[in-house]
Protein backbone atom coordinates (compact mmCIF):
# COMPACT_ATOMS: atom_id res chain seq x y z
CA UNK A 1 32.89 4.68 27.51
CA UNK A 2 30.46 6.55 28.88
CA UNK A 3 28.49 5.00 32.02
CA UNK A 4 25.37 6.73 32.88
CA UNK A 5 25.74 5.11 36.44
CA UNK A 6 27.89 7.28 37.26
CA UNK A 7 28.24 9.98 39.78
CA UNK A 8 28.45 13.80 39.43
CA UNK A 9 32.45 14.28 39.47
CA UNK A 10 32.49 11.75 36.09
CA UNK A 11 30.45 14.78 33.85
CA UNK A 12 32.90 17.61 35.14
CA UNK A 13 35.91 18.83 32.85
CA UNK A 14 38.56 16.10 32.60
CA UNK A 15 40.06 14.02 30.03
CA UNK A 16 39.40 10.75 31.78
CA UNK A 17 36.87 8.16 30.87
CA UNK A 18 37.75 7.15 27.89
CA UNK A 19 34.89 6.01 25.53
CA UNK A 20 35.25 2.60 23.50
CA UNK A 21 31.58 2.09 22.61
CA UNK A 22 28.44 2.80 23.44
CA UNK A 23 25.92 1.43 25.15
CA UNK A 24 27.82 1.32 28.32
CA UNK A 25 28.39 -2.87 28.60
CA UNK A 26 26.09 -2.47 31.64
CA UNK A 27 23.00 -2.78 29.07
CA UNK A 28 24.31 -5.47 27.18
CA UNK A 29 22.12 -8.73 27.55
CA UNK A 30 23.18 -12.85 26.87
CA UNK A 31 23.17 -13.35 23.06
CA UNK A 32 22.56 -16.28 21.03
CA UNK A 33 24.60 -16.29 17.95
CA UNK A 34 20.98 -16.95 15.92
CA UNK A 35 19.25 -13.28 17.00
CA UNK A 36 21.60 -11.66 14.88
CA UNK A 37 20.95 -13.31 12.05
CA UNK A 38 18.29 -10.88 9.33
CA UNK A 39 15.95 -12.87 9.22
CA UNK A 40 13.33 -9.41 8.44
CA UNK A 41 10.06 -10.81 6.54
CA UNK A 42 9.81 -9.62 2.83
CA UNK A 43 6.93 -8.17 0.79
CA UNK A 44 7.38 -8.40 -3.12
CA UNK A 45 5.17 -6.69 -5.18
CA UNK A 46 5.03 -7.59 -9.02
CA UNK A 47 3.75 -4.60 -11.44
CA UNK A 48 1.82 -4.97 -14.78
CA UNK A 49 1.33 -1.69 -16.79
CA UNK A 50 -0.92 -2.87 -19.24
CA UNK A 51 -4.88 -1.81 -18.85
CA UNK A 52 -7.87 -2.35 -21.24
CA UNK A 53 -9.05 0.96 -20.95
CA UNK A 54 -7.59 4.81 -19.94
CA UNK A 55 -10.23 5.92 -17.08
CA UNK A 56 -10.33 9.13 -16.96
CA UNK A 57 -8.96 10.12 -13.89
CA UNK A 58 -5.66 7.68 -13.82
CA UNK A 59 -2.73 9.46 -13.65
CA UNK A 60 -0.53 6.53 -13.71
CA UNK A 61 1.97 5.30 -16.22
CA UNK A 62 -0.36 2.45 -17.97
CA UNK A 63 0.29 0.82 -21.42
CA UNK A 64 -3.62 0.40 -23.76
CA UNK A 65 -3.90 -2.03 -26.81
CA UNK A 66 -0.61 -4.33 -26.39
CA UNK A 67 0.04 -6.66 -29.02
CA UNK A 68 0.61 -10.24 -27.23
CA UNK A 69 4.52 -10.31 -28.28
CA UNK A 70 4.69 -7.14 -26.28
CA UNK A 71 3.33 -8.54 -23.38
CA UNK A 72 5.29 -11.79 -23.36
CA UNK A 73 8.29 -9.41 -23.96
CA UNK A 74 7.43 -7.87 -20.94
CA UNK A 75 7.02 -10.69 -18.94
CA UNK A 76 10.24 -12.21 -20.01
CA UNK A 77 12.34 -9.55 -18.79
CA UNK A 78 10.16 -9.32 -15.32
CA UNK A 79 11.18 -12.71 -14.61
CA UNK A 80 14.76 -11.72 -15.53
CA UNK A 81 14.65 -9.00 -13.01
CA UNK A 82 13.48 -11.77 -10.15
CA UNK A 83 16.14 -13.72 -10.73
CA UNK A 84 18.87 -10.95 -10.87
CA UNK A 85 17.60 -9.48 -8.05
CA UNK A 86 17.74 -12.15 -6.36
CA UNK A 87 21.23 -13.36 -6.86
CA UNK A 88 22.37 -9.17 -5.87
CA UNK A 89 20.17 -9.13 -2.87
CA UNK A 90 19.75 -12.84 -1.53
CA UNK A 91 16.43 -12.54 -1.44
CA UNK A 92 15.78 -16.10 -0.93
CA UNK A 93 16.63 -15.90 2.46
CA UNK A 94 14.18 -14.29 3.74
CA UNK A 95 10.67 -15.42 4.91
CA UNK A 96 7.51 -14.20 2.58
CA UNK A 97 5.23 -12.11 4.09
CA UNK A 98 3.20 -11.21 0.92
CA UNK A 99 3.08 -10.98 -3.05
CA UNK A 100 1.11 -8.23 -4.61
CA UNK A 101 0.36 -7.91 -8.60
CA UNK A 102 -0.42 -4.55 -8.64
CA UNK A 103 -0.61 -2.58 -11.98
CA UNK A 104 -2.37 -1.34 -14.69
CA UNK A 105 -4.92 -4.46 -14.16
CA UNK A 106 -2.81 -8.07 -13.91
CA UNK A 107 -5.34 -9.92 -15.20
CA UNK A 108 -6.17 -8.61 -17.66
CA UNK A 109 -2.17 -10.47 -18.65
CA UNK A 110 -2.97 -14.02 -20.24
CA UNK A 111 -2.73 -17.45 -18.13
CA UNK A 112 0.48 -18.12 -19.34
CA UNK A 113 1.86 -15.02 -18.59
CA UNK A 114 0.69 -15.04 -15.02
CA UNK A 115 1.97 -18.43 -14.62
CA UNK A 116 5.63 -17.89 -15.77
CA UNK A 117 5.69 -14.97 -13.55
CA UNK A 118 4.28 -17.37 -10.48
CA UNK A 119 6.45 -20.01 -11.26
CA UNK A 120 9.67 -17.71 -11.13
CA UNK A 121 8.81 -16.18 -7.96
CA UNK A 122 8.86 -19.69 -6.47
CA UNK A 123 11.81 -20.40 -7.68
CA UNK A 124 13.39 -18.18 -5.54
CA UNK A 125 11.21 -17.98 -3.20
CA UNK A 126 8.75 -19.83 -0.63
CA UNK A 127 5.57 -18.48 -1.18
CA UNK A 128 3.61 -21.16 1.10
CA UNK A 129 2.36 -19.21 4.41
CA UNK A 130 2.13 -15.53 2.02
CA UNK A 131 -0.65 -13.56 1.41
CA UNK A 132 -1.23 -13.86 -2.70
CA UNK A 133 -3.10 -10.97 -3.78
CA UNK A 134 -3.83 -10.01 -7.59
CA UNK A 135 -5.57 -6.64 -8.53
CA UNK A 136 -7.89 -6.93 -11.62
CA UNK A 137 -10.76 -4.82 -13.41
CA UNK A 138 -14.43 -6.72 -13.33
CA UNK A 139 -14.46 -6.44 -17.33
CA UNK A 140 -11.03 -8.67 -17.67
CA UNK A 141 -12.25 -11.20 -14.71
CA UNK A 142 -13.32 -13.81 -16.95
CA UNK A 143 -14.46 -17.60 -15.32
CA UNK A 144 -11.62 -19.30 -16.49
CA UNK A 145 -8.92 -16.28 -15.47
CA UNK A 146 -10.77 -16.89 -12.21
CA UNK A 147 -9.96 -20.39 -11.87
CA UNK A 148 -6.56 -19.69 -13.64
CA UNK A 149 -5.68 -17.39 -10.21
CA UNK A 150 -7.08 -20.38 -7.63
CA UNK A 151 -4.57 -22.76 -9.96
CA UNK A 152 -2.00 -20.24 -9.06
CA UNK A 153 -2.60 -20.45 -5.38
CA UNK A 154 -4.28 -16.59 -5.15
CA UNK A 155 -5.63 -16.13 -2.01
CA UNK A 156 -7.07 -12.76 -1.89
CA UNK A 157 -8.30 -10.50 -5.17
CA UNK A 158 -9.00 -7.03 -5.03
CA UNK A 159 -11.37 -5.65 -8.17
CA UNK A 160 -11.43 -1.73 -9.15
CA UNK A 161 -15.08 -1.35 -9.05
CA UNK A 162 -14.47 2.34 -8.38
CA UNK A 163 -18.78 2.73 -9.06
CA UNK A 164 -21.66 0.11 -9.11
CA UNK A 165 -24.11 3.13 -10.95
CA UNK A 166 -23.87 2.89 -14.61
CA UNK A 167 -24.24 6.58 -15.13
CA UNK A 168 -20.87 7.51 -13.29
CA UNK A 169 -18.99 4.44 -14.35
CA UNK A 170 -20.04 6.07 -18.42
CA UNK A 171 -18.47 9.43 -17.27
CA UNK A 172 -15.17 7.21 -16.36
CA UNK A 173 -14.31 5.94 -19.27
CA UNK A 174 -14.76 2.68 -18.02
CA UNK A 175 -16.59 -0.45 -20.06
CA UNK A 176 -17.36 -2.20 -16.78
CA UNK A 177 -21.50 -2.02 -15.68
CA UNK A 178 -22.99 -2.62 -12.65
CA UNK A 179 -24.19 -6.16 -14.34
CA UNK A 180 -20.30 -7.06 -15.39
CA UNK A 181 -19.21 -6.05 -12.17
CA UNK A 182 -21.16 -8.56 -10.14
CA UNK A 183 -20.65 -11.25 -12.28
CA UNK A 184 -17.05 -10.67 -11.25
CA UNK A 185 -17.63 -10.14 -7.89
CA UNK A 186 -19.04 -13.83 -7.99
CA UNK A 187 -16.45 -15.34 -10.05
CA UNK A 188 -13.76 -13.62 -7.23
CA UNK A 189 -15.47 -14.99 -4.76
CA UNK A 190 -16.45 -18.51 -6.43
CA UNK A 191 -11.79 -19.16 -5.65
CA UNK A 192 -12.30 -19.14 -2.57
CA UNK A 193 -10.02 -15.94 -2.50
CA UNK A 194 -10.29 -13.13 0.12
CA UNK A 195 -12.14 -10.85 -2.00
CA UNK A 196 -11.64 -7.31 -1.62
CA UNK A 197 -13.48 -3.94 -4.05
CA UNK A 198 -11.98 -0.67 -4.33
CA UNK A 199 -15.02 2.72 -4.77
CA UNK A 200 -13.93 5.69 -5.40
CA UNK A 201 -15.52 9.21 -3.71
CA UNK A 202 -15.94 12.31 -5.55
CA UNK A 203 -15.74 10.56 -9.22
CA UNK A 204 -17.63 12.80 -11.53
CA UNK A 205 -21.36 13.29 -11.81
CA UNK A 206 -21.41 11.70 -8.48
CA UNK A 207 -24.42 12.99 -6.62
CA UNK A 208 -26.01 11.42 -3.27
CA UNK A 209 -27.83 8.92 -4.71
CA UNK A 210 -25.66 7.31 -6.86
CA UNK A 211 -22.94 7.33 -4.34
CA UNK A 212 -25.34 5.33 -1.90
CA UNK A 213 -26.71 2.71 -4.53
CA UNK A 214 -22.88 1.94 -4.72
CA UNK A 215 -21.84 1.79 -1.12
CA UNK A 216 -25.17 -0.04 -0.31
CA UNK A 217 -24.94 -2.61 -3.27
CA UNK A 218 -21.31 -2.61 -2.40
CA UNK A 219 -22.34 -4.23 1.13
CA UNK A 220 -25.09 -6.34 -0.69
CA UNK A 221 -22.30 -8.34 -2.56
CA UNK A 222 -21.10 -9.70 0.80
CA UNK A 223 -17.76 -9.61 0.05
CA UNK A 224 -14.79 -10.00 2.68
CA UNK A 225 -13.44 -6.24 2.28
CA UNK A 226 -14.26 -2.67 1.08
CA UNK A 227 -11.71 0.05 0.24
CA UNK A 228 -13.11 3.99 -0.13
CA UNK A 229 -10.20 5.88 -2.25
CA UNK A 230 -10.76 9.81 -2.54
CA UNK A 231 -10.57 10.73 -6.24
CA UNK A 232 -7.74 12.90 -6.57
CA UNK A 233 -7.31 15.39 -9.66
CA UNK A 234 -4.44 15.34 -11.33
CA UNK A 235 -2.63 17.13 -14.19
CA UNK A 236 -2.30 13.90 -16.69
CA UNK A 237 -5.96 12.79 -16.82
CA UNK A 238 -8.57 12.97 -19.04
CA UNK A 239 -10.76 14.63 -16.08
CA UNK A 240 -8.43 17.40 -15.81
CA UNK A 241 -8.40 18.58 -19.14
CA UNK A 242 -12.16 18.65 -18.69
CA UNK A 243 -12.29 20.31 -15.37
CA UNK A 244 -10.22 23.14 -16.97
CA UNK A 245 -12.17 23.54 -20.44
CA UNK A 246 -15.06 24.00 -18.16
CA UNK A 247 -16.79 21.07 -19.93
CA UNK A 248 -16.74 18.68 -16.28
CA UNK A 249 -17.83 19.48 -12.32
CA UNK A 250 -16.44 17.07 -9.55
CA UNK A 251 -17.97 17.34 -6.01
CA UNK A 252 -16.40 19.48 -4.39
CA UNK A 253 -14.35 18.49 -1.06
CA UNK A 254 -17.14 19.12 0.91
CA UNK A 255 -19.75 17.15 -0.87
CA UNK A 256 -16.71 14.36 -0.75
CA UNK A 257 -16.44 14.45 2.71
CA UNK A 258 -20.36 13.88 3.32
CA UNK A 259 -20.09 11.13 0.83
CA UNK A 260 -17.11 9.28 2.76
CA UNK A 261 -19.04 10.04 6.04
CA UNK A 262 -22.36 8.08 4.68
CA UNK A 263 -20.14 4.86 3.89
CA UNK A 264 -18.58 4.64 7.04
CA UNK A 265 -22.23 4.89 8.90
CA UNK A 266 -23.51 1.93 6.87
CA UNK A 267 -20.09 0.25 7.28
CA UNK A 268 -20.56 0.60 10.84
CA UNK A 269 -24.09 -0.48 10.63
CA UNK A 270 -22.99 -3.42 8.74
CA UNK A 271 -20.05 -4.83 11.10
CA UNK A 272 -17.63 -3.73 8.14
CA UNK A 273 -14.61 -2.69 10.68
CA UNK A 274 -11.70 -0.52 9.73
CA UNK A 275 -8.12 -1.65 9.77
CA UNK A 276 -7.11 0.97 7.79
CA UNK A 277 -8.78 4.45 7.60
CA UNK A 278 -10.12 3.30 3.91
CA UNK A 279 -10.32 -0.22 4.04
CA UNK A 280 -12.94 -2.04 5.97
CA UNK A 281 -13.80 -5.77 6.54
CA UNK A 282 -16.66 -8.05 7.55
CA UNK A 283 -15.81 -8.06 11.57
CA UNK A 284 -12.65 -7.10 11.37
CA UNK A 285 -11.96 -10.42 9.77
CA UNK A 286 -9.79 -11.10 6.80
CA UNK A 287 -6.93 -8.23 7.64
CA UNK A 288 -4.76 -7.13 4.84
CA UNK A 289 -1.23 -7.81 5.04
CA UNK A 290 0.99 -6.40 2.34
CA UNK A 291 0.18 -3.14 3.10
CA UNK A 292 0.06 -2.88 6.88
CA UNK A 293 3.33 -4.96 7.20
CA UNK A 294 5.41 -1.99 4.63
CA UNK A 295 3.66 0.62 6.54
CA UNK A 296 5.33 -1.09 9.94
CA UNK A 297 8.34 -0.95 8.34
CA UNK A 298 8.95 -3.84 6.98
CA UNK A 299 10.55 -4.41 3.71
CA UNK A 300 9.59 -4.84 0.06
CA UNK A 301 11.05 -5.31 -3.06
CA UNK A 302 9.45 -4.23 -5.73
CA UNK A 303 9.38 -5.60 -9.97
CA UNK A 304 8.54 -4.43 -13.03
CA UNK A 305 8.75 -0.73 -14.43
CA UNK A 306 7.76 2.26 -12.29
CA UNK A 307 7.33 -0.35 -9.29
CA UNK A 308 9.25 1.35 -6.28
CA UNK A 309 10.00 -0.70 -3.32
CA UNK A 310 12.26 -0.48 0.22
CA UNK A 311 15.14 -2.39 0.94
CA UNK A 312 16.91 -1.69 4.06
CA UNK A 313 17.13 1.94 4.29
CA UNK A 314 16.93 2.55 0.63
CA UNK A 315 13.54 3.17 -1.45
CA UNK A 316 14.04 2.99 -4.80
CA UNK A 317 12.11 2.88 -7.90
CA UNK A 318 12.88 1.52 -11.28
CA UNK A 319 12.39 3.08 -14.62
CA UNK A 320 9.13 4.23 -15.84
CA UNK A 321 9.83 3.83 -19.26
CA UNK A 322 8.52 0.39 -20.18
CA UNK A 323 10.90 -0.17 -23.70
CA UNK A 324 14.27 1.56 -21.28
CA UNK A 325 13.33 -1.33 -18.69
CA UNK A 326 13.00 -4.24 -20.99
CA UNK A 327 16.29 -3.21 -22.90
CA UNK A 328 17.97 -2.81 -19.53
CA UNK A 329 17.08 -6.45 -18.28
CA UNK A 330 18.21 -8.08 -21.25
CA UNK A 331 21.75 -6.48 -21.01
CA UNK A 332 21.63 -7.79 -17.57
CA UNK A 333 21.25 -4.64 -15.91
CA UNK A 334 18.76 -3.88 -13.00
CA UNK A 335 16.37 -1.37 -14.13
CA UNK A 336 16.70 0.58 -10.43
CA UNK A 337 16.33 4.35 -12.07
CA UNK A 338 16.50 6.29 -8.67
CA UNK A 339 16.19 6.05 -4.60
CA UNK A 340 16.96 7.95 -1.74
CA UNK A 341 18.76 6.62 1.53
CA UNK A 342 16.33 7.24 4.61
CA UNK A 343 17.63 8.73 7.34
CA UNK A 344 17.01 8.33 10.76
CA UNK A 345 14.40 11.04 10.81
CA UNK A 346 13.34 10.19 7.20
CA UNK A 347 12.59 6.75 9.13
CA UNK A 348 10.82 8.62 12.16
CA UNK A 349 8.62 10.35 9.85
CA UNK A 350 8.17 7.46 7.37
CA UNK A 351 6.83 5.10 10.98
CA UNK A 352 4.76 7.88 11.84
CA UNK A 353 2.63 8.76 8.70
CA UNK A 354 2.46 5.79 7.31
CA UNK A 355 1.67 3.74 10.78
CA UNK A 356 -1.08 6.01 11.43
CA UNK A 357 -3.21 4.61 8.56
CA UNK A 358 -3.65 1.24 10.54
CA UNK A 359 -5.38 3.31 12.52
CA UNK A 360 -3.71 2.78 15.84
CA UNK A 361 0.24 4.09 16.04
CA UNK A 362 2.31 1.43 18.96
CA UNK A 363 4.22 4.21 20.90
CA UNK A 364 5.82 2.32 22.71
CA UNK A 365 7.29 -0.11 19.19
CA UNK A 366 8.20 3.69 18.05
CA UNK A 367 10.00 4.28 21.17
CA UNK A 368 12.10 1.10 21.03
CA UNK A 369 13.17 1.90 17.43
CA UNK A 370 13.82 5.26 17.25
CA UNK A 371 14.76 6.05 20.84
CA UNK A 372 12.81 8.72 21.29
CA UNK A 373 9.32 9.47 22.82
CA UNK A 374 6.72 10.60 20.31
CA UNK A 375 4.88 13.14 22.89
CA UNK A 376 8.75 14.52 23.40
CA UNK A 377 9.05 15.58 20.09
CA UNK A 378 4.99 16.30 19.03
CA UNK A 379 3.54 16.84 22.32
CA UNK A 380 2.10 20.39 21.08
CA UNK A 381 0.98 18.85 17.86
CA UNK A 382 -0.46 15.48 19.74
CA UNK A 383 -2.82 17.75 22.19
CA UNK A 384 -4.48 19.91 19.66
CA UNK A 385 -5.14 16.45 17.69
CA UNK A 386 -6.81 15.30 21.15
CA UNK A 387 -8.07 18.17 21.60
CA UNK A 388 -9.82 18.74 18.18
CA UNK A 389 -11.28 15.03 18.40
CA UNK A 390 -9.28 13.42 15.67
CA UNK A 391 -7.46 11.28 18.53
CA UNK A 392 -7.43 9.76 21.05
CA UNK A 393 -4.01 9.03 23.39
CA UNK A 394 -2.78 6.52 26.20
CA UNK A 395 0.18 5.86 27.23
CA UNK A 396 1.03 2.80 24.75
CA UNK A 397 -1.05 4.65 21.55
CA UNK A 398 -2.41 7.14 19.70
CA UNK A 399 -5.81 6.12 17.98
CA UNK A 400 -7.82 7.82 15.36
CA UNK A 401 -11.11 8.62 16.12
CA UNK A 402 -14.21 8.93 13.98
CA UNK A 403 -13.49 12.00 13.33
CA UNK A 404 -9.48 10.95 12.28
CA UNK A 405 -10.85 8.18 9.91
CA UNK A 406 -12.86 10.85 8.07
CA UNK A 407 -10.02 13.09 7.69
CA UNK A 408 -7.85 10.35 6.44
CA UNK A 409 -4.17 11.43 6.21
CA UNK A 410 -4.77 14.71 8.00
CA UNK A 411 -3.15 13.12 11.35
CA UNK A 412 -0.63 11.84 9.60
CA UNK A 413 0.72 14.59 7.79
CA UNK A 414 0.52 16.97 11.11
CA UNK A 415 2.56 14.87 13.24
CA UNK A 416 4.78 14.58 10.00
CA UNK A 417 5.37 18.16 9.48
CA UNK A 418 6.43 18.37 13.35
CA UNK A 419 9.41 15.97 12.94
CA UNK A 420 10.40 17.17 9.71
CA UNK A 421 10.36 20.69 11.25
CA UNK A 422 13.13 19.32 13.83
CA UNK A 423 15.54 19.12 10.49
């Protein structure tokens, strides 16, 4: 085995020193029996596809006008999924870090169907000390689906404002206004719910005065959280067929960029504190924790069609094909469609990227994981960062500045391209 204690003549030529295992039993440490027991927290995220509306720059997969048998159909064969996943995987044993109802817009589903779906997930699981978020659209955030969610035990609700200007929210596609998206915003916060809203930068027609009304009536609301998404084109939306007919203008990236740069000034002004380089929160208070704990590495496992989750070092993702899904479940089949096994760089890169987000990246966490010191394998990459101003570096972190908050993902992706280079 090899023994790193050793002296010079134990490296030369020779066939003695025989390895058995490695590390050298020098480094091993007492053990009780219970560490090495998984006992990894688990996210689960539940996905609805169904929506009220097509905005016009969605590109996801997202199901309009639904007859209610559909939906229940749906439903039925999401809680089928739960429990077969659960008997393959053992979920059960596993502590609950979060639940997530991401979609398409969850509730806009009906009372009952969010209920059966609740009351499977706690029949495999303890939900008790999880974070409970649903996502939902102001227009389907009636009173009584309101109280519905506190019934359910949802502790934090995020809403897809995107806009609070009428004008922009028109050019959307969207049947929410400014006055239907308050009233929402009350009945969120009226569950006593962590309460976050999602704007969106750079949506059409945007100009600099209707993208301050919304960030300043934004802050107005008082609510616990505010998350600033960049609108991103893509091929299978309604803007891009405009944007190429010539018949629509976005902002450019530039005009984006100044728009992004006003919020987080009157964020800052406010005491609205990042965790995240998009999401901010009164004080720093009221931190999200589905996201930040997958983006540390942890876990989730993901339901309902399209949803893609991780599971060890597997990610996976399950058909996108709503009717393939359903038929699958009811023959008893889970409706996994494809994955790829990470590998130990795949890992490295995933930590890096992704960790960066929360802002501040542990070195010293990736270090004990991976083995490896970060500034061994990016140092080049890590001082033009510094250097540049989009970080800062100890010897325990790297830390986005101002500047690295701005540029979102830019960090990210740099240090990212450095390891995968190393392939």
């Amino acid at each position: 085995m090899i023994n790193t204690r050793k002296e010079n003549p134990y490296w030369e030529p020779s066939r003695k020193g025989f390895i058995t295992n490695y590390p050298n039993f020098l480094h091993w440490k007492k053990l009780d029996v219970d560490e090495m027991q998984s006992d990894r927290p688990l996210n689960l995220y539940v996905h609805s596809p169904f929506c009220a509306q097509r905005c016009s720059y969605c590109y996801y997969r997202t199901i309009t006008g639904s007859r209610k048998s559909e939906v229940d159909r749906y439903v039925d064969a999401l809680c089928r999924e739960i429990t077969l996943a659960n008997e393959r995987f053992g979920l059960n044993k596993r502590p609950i870090n979060s639940v997530y109802f991401g979609g398409g817009t969850p509730t806009l589903l009906a009372g009952d169907n969010l209920k059966q779906i609740t009351d499977t997930l706690r029949q495999h699981f303890n939900l008790d000390n999880a974070e409970f978020t649903v996502e939902g659209e102001p227009v389907t955030l009636t009173e009584k689906k309101a109280e519905i969610l506190k019934e359910l035990g949802v502790n934090r609700i995020s809403l897809g404002v995107q806009s609070l200007s009428d004008d922009i929210i028109k050019l959307s596609n969207r049947q929410d206004t400014e006055a239907k998206v308050l009233r929402a915003i009350e009945f969120a916060k009226s569950t006593g719910a962590v309460v976050n809203i999602d704007l969106m930068s750079g949506l059409a027609g945007e100009k600099p005065e209707t993208w301050e009304y919304s960030v300043n009536r934004a802050l107005e609301t008082g609510v616990h959280s505010i998350t600033v998404y960049k609108m991103e084109l893509y091929t299978n939306t309604q803007y891009f067929i405009e944007v190429r007919n010539d018949t629509l203008q976005l902002p450019s990236d530039e005009q984006e960029l100044s728009f992004m740069q006003y919020a987080l000034d009157k964020f800052e002004a406010a005491e609205y504190r990042p965790w995240s380089f998009f999401t901010f929160t009164k004080e720093g208070r009221y931190t999200h924790v589905h996201a930040p704990s997958i983006w540390r590495g942890d876990d989730c496992f993901s339901f309902g069609t399209s949803a893609f989750g991780r599971l060890g070092d597997w990610v996976y993702q399950n058909s996108n094909d709503a009717d393939k899904y359903i038929e699958m479940l009811e023959a008893g089949e889970l409706p996994i469609n494809r994955g790829h096994h990470l590998t130990a760089l795949d890992q490295m890169i995933r930590d890096v990227v992704l960790g960066i987000k929360l802002i501040h990246l542990d070195l010293s966490a990736f270090q004990k994981k991976h083995g490896f010191k970060l500034n061994s394998l990016c140092g080049a990459e890590i001082e033009t960062l510094k250097n540049d101003g989009y970080i800062t570096v100890s010897e325990n972190e790297i830390v986005l500045t101002p500047k690295g908050i701005l540029h979102g993902d830019y960090v990210g992706k740099s240090l990212g391209k450095r390891l995968a280079e190393m392939y």
